[in-house]
PDB file of N, CA and C in Angstrom:
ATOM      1  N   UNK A   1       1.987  22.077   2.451  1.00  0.00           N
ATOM      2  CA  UNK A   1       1.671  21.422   3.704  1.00  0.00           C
ATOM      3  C   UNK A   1       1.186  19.994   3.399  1.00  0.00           C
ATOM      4  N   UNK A   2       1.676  18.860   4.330  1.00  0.00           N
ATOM      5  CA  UNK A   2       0.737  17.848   3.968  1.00  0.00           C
ATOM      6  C   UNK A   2      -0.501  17.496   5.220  1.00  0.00           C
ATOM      7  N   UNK A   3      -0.540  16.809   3.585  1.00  0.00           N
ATOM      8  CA  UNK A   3      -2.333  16.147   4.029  1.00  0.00           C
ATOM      9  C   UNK A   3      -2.368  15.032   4.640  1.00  0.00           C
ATOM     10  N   UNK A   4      -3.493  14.757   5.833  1.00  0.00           N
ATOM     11  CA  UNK A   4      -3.569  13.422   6.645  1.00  0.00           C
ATOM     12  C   UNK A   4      -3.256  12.279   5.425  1.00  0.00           C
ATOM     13  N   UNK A   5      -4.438  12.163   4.377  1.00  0.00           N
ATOM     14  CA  UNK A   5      -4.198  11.201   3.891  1.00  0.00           C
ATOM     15  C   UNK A   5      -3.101  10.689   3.122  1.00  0.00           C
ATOM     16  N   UNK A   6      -1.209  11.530   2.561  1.00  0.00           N
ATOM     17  CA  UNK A   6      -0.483  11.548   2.399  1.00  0.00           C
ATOM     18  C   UNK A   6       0.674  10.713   3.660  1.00  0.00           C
ATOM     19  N   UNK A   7       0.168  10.842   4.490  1.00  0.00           N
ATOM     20  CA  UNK A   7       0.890  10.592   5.847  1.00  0.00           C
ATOM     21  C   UNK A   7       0.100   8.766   6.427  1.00  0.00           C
ATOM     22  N   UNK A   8      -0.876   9.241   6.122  1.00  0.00           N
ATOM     23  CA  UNK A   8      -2.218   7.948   7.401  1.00  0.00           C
ATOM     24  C   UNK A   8      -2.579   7.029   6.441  1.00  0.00           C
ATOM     25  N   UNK A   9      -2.920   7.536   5.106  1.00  0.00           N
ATOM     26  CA  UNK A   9      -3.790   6.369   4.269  1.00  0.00           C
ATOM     27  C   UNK A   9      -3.131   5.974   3.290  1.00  0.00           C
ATOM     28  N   UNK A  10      -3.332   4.429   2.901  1.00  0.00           N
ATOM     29  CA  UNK A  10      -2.381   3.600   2.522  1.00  0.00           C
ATOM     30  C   UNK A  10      -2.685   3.973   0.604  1.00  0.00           C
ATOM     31  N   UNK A  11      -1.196   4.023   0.174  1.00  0.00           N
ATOM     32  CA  UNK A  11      -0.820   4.472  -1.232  1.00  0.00           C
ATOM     33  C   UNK A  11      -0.532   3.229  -1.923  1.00  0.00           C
ATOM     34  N   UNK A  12       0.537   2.658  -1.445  1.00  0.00           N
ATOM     35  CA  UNK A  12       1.399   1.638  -1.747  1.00  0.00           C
ATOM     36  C   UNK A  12       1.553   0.108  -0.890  1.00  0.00           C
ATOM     37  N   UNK A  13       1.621  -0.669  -1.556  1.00  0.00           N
ATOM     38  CA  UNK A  13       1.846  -2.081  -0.891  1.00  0.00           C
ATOM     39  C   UNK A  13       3.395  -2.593  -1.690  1.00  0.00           C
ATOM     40  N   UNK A  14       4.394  -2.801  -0.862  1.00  0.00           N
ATOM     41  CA  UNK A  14       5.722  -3.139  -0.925  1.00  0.00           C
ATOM     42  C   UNK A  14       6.182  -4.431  -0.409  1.00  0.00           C
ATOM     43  N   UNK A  15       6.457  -5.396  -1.383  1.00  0.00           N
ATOM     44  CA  UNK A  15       6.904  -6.680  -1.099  1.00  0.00           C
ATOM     45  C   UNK A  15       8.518  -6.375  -0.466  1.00  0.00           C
ATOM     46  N   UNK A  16       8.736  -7.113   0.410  1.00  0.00           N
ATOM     47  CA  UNK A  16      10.091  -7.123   1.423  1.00  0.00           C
ATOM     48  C   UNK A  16      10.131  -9.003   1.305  1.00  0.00           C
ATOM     49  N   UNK A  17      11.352  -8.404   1.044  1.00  0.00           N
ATOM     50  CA  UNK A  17      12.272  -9.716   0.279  1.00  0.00           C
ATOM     51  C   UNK A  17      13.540 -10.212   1.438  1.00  0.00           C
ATOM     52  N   UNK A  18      12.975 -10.127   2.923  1.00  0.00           N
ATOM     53  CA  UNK A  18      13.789 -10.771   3.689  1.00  0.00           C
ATOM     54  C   UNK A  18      13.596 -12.150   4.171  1.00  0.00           C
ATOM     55  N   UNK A  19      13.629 -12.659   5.462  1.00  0.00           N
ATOM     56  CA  UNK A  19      13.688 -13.821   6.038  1.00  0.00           C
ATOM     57  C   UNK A  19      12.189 -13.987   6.289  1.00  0.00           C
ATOM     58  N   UNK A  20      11.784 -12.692   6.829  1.00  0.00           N
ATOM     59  CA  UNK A  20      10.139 -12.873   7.298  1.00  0.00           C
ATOM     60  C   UNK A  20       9.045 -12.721   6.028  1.00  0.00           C
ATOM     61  N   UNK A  21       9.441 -11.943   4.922  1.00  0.00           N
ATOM     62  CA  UNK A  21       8.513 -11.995   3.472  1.00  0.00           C
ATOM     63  C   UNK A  21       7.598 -10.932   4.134  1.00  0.00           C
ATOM     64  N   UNK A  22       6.688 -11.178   3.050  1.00  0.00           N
ATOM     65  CA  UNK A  22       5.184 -10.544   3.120  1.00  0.00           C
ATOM     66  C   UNK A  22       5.428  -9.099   2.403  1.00  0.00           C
ATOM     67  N   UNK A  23       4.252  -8.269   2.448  1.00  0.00           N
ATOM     68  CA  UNK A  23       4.075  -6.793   1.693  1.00  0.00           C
ATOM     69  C   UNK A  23       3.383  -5.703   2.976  1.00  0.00           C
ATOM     70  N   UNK A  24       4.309  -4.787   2.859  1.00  0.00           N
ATOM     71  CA  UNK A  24       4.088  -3.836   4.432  1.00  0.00           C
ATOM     72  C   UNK A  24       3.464  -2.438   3.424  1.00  0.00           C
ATOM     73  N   UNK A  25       2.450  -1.726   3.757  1.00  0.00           N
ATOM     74  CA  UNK A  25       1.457  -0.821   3.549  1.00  0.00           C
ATOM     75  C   UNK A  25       2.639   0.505   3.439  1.00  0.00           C
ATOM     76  N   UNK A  26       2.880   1.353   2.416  1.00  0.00           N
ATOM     77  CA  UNK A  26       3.439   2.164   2.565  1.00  0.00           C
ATOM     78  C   UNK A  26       2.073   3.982   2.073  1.00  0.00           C
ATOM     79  N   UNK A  27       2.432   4.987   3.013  1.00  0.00           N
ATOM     80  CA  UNK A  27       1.993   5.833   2.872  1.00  0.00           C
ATOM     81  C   UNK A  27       2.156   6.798   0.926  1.00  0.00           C
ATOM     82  N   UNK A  28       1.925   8.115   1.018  1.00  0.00           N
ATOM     83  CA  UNK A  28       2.362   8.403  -0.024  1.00  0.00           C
ATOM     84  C   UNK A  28       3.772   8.869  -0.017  1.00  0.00           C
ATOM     85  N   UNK A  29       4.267   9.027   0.701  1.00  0.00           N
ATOM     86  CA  UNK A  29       6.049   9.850   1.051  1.00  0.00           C
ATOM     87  C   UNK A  29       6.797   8.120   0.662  1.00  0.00           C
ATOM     88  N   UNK A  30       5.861   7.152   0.621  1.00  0.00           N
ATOM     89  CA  UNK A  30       6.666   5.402   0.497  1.00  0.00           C
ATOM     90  C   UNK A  30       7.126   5.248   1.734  1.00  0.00           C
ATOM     91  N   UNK A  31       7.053   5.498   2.840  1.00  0.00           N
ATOM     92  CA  UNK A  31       7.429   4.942   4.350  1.00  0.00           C
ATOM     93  C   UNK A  31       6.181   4.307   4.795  1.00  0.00           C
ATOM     94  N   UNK A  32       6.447   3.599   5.718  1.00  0.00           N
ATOM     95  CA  UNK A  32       5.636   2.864   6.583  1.00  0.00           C
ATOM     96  C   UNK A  32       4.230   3.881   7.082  1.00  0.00           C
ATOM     97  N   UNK A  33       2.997   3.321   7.005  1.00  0.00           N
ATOM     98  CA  UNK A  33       1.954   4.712   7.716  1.00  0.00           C
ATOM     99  C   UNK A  33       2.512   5.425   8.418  1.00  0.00           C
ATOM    100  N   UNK A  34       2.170   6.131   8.151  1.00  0.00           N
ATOM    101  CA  UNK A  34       2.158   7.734   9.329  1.00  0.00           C
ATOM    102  C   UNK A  34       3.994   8.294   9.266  1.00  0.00           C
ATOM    103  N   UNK A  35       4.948   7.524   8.402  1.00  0.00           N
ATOM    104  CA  UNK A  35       6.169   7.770   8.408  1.00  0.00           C
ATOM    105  C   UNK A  35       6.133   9.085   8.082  1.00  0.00           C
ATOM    106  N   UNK A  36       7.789   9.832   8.178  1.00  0.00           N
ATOM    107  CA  UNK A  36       7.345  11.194   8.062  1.00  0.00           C
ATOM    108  C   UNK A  36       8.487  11.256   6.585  1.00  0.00           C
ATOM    109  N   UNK A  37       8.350  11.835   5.915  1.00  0.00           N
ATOM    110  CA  UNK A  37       9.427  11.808   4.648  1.00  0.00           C
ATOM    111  C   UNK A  37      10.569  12.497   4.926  1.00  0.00           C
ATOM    112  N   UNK A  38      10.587  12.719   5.660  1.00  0.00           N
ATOM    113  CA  UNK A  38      12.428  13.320   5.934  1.00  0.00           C
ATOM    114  C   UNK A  38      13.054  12.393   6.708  1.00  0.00           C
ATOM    115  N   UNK A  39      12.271  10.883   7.175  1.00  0.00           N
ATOM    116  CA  UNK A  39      13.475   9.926   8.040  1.00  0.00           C
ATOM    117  C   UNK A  39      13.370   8.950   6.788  1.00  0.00           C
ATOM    118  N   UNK A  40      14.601   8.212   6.614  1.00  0.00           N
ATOM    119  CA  UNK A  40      14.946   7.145   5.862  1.00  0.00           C
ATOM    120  C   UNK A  40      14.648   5.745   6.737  1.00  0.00           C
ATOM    121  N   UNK A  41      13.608   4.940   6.021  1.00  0.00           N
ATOM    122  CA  UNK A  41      13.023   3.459   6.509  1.00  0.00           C
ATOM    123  C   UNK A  41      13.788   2.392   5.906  1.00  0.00           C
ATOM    124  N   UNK A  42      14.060   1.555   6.699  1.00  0.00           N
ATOM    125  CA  UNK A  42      14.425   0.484   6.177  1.00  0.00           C
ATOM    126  C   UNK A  42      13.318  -0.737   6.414  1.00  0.00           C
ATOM    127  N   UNK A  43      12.642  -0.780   5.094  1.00  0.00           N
ATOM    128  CA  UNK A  43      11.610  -1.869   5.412  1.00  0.00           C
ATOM    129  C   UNK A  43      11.768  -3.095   5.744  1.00  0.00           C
ATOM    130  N   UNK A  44      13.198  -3.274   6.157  1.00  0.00           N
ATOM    131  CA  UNK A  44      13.232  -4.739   6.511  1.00  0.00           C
ATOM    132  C   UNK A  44      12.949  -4.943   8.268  1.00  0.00           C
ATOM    133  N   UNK A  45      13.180  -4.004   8.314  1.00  0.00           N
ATOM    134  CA  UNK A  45      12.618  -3.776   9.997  1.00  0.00           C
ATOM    135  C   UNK A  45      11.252  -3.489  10.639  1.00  0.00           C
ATOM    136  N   UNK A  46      10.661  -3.493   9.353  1.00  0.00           N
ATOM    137  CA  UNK A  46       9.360  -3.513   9.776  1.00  0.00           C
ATOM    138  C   UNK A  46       8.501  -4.720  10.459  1.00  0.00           C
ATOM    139  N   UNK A  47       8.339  -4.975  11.593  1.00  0.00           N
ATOM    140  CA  UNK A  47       7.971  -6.062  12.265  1.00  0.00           C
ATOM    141  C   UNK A  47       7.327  -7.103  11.553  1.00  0.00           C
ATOM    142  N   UNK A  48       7.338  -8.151  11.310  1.00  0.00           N
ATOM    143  CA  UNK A  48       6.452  -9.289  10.689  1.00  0.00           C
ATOM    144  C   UNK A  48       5.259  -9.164  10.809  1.00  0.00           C
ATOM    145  N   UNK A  49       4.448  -9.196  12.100  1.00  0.00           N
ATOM    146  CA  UNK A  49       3.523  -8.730  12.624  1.00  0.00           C
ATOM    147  C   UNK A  49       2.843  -7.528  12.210  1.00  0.00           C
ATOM    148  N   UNK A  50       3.452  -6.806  11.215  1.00  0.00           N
ATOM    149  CA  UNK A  50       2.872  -5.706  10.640  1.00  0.00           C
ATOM    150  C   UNK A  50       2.270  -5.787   8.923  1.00  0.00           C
ATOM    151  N   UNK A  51       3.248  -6.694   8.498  1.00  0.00           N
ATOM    152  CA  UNK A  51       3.218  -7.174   7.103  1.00  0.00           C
ATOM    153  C   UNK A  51       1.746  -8.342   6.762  1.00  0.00           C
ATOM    154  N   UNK A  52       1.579  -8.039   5.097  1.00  0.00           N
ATOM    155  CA  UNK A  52       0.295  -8.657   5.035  1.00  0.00           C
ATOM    156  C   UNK A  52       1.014 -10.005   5.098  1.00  0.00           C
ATOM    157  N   UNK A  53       0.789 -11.143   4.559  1.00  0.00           N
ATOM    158  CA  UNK A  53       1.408 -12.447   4.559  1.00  0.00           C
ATOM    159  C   UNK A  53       1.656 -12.607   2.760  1.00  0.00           C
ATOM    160  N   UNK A  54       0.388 -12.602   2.300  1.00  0.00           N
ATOM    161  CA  UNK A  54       0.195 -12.757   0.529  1.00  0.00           C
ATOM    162  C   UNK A  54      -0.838 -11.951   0.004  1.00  0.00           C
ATOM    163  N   UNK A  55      -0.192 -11.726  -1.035  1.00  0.00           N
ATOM    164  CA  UNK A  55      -1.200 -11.027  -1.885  1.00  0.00           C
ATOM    165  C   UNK A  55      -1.407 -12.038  -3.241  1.00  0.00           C
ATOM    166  N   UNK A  56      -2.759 -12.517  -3.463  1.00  0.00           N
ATOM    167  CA  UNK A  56      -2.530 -13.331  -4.833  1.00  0.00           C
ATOM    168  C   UNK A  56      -2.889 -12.404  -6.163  1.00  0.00           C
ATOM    169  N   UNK A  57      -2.437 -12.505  -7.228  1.00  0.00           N
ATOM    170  CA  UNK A  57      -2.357 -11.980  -7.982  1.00  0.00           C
ATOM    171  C   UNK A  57      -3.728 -11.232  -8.425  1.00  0.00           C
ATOM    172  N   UNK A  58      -4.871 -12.133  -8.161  1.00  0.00           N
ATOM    173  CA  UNK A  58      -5.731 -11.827  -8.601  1.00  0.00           C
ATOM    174  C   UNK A  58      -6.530 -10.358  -7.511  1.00  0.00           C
ATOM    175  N   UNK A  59      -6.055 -10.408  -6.031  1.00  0.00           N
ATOM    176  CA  UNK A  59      -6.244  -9.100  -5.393  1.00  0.00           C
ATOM    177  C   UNK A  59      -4.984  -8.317  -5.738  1.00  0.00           C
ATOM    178  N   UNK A  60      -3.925  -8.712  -6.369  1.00  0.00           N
ATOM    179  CA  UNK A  60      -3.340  -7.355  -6.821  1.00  0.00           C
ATOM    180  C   UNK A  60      -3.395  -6.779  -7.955  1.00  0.00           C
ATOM    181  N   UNK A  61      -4.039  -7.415  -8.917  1.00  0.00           N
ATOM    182  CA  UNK A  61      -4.807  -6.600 -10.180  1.00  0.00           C
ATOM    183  C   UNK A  61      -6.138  -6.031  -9.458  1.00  0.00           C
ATOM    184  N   UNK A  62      -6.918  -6.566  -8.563  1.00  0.00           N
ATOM    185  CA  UNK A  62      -7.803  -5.380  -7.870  1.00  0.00           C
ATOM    186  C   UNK A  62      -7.863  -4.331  -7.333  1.00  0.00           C
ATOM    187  N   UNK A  63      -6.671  -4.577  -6.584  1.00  0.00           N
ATOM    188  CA  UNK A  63      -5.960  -3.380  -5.904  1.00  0.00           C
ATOM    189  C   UNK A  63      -4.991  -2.393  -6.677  1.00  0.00           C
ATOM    190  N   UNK A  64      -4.491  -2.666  -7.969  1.00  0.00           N
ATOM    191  CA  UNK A  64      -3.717  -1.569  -8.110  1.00  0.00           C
ATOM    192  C   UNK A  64      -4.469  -1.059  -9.684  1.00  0.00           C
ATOM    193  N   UNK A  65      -4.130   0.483  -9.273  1.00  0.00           N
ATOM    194  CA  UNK A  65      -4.591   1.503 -10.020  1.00  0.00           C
ATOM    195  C   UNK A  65      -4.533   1.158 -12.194  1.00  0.00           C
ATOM    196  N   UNK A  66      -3.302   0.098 -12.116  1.00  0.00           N
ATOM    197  CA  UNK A  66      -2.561   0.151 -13.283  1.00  0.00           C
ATOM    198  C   UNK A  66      -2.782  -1.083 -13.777  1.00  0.00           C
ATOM    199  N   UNK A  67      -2.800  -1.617 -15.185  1.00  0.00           N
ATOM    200  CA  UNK A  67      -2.003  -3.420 -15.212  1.00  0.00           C
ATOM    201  C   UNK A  67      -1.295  -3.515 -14.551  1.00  0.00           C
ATOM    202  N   UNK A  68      -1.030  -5.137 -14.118  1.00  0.00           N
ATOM    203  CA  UNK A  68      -0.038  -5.324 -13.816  1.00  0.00           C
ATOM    204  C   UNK A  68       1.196  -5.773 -14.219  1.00  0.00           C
ATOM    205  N   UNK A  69       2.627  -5.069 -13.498  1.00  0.00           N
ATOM    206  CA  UNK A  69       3.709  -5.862 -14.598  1.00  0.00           C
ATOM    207  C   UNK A  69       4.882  -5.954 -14.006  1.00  0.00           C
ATOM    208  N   UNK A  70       5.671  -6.120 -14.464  1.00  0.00           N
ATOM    209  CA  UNK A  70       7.055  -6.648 -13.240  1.00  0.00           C
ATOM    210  C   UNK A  70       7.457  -5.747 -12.190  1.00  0.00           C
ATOM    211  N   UNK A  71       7.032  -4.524 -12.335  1.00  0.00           N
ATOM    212  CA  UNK A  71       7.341  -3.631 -11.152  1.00  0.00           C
ATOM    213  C   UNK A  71       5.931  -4.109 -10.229  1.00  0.00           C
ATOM    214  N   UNK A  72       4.988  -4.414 -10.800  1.00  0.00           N
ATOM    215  CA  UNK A  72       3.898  -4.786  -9.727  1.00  0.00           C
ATOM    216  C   UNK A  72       4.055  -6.094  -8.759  1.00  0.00           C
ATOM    217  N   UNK A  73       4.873  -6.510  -9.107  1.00  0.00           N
ATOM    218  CA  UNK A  73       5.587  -8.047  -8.284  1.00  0.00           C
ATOM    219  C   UNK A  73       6.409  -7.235  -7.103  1.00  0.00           C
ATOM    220  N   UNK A  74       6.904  -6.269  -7.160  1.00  0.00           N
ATOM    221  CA  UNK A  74       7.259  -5.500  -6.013  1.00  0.00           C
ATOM    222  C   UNK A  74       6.736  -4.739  -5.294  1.00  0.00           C
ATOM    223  N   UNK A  75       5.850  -4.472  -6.229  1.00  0.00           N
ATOM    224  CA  UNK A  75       4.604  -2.603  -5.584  1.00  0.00           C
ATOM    225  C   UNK A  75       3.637  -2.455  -6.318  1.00  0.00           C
ATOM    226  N   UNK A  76       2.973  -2.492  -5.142  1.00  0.00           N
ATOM    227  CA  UNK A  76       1.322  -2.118  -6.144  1.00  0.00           C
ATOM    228  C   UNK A  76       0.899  -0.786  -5.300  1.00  0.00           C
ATOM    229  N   UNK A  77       0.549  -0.268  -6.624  1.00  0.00           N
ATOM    230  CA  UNK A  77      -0.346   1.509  -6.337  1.00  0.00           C
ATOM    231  C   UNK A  77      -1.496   1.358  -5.989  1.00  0.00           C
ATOM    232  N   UNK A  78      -2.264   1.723  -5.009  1.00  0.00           N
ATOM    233  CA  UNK A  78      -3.494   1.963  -5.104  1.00  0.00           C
ATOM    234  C   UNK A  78      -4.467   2.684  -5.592  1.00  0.00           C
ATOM    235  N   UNK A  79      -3.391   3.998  -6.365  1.00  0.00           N
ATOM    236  CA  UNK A  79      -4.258   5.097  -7.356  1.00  0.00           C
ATOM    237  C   UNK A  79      -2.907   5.469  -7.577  1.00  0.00           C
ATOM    238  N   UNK A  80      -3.598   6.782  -9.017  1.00  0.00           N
ATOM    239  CA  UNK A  80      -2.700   7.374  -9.509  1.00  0.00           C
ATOM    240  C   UNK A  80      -2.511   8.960  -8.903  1.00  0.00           C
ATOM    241  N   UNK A  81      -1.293   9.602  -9.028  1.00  0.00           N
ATOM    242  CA  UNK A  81      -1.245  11.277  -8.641  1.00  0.00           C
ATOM    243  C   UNK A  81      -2.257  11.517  -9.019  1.00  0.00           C
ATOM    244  N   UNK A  82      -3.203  11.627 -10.493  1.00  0.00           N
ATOM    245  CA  UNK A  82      -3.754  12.072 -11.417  1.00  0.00           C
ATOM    246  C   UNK A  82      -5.374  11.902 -10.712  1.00  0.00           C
ATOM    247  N   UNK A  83      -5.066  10.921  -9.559  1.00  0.00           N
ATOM    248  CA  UNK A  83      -6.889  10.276  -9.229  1.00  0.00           C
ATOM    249  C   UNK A  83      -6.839  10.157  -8.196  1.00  0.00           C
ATOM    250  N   UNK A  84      -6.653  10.920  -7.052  1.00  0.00           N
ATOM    251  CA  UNK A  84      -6.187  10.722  -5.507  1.00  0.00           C
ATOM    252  C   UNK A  84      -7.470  10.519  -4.851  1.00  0.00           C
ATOM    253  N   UNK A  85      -7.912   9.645  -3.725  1.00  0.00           N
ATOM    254  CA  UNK A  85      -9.114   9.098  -3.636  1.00  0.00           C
ATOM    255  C   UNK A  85     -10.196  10.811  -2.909  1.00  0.00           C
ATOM    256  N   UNK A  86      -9.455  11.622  -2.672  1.00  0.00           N
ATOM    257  CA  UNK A  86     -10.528  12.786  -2.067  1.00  0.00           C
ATOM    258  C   UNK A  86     -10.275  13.648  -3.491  1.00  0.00           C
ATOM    259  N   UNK A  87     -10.305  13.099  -4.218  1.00  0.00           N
ATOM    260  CA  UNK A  87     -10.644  14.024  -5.666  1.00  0.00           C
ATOM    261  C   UNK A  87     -12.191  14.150  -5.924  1.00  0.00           C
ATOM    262  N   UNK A  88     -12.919  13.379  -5.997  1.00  0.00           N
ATOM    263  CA  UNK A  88     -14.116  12.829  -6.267  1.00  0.00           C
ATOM    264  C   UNK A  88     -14.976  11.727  -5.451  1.00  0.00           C
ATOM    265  N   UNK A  89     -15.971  11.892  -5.274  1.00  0.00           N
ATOM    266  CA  UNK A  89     -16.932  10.739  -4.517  1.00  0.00           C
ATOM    267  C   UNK A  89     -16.212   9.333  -5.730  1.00  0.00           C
ATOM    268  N   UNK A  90     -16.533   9.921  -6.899  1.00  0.00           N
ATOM    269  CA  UNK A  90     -15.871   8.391  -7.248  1.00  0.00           C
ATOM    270  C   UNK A  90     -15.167   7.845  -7.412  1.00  0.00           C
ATOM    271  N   UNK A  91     -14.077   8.039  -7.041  1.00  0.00           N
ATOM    272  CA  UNK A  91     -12.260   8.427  -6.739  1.00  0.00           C
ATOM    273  C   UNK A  91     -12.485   7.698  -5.507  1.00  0.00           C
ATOM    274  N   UNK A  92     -13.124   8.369  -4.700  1.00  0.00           N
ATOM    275  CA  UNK A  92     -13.020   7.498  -3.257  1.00  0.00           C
ATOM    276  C   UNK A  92     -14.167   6.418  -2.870  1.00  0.00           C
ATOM    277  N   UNK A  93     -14.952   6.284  -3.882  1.00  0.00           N
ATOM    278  CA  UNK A  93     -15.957   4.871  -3.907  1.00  0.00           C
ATOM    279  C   UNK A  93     -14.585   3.737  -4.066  1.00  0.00           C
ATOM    280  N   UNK A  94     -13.875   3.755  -5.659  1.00  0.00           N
ATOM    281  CA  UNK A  94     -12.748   3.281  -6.058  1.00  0.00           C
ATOM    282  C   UNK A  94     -12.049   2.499  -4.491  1.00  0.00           C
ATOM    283  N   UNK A  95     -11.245   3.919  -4.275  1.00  0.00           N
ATOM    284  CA  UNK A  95     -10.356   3.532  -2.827  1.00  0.00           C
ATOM    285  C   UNK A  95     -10.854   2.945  -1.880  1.00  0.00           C
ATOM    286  N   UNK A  96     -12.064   3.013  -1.287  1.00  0.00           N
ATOM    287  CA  UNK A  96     -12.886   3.073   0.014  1.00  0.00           C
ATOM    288  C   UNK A  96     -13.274   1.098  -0.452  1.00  0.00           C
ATOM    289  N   UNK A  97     -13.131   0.575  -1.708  1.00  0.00           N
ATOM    290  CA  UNK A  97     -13.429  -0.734  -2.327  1.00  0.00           C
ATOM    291  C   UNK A  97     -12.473  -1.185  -2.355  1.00  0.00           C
ATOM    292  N   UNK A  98     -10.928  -0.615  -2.446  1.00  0.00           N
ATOM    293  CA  UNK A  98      -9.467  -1.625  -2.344  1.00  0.00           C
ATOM    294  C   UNK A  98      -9.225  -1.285  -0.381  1.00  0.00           C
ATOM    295  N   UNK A  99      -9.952  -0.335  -0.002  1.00  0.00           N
ATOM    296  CA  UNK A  99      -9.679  -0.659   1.442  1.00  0.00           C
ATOM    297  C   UNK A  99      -9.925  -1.508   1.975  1.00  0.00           C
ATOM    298  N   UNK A 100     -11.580  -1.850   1.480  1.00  0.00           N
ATOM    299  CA  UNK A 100     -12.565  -2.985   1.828  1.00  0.00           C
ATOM    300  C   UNK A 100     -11.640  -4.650   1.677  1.00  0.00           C
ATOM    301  N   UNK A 101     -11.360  -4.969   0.614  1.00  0.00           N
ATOM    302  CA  UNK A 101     -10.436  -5.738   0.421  1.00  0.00           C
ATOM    303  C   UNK A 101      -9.217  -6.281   0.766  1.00  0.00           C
ATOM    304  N   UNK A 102      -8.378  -4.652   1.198  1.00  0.00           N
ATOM    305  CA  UNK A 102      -7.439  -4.758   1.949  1.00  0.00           C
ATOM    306  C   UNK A 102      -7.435  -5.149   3.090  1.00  0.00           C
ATOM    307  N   UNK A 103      -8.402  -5.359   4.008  1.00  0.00           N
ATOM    308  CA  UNK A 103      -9.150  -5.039   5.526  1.00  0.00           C
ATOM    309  C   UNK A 103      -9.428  -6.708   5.630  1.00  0.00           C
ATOM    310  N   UNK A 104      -9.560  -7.412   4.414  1.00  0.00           N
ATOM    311  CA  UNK A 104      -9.808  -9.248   4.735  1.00  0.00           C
ATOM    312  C   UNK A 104      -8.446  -9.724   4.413  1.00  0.00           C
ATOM    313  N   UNK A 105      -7.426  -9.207   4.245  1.00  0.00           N
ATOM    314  CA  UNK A 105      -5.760  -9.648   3.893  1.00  0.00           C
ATOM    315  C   UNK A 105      -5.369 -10.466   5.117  1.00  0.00           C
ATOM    316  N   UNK A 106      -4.992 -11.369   5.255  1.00  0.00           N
ATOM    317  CA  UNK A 106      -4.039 -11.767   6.763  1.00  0.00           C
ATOM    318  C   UNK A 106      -2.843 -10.921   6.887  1.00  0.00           C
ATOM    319  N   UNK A 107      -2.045 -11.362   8.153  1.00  0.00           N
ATOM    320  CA  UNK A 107      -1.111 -10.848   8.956  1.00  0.00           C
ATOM    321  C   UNK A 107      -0.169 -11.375   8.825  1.00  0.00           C
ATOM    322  N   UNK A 108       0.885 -11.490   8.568  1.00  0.00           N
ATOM    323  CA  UNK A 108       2.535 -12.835   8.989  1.00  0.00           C
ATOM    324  C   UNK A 108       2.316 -12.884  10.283  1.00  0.00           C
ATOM    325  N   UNK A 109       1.178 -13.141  11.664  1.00  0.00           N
ATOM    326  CA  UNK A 109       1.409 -13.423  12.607  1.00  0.00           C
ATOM    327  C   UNK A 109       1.820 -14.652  12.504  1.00  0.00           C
TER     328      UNK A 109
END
C-alpha cells in the first residue's frame, strides 16, 4: 500500500529543459506531487508557475542526500531509500531542514 508521504512529500527536484526552464518537485513514484504512478507525466507540461526558477549549486549540495555530480545537474534526491525522513526523528530533523530551505526557493512566476 502506499504511503502519504510517497505520493504528497517532495523526494526529488527535476530540472526541465524546455522553453520555460526551472526544476518541478517530483514525489517518490518521480511524478509531479500527489501524481499517481500508474499515469505517465510529461514534465514539460508542468505549468511554469509551478516550477522553482533556480537552484544554485550551493542549495543543491544542501538539499541532496548525495555529492553532487552530473546526474545532480538534472535531479537532486532529497534522501536515500536507505534513510526515508519517517525512519527516525533524525531522518526527519534532516528532511524537515531541506523543506525549510526549499520553502525560501522562488517561483518562474
Amino acid at each position: 500500500m502506499t504511503e502519504f508521504r510517497q505520493a504528497w512529500m517532495p523526494y526529488a527536484l527535476a530540472k526541465v529543459d524546455d522553453s520555460d526552464g526551472g526544476w518541478i518537485v517530483l514525489n517518490r513514484f518521480y511524478k509531479p506531487l500527489g501524481g499517481s504512478p500508474r499515469e505517465h507525466y510529461d514534465y514539460s507540461l508542468v505549468p511554469k508557475e509551478s516550477r522553482i526558477a533556480c537552484i544554485h549549486r550551493s542549495t543543491a549540495e544542501f538539499l541532496s542526500w548525495k555529492p553532487l555530480d552530473a546526474e545532480s545537474e538534472a535531479i537532486i534526491f532529497l534522501y536515500s531509500d536507505s534513510c526515508v525522513p519517517t525512519g527516525s526523528a533524525a531522518d526527519w530533523k534532516t528532511y524537515s531542514d531541506k523543506l525549510e530551505k526549499l520553502s525560501s526557493l522562488k517561483l518562474c512566476l
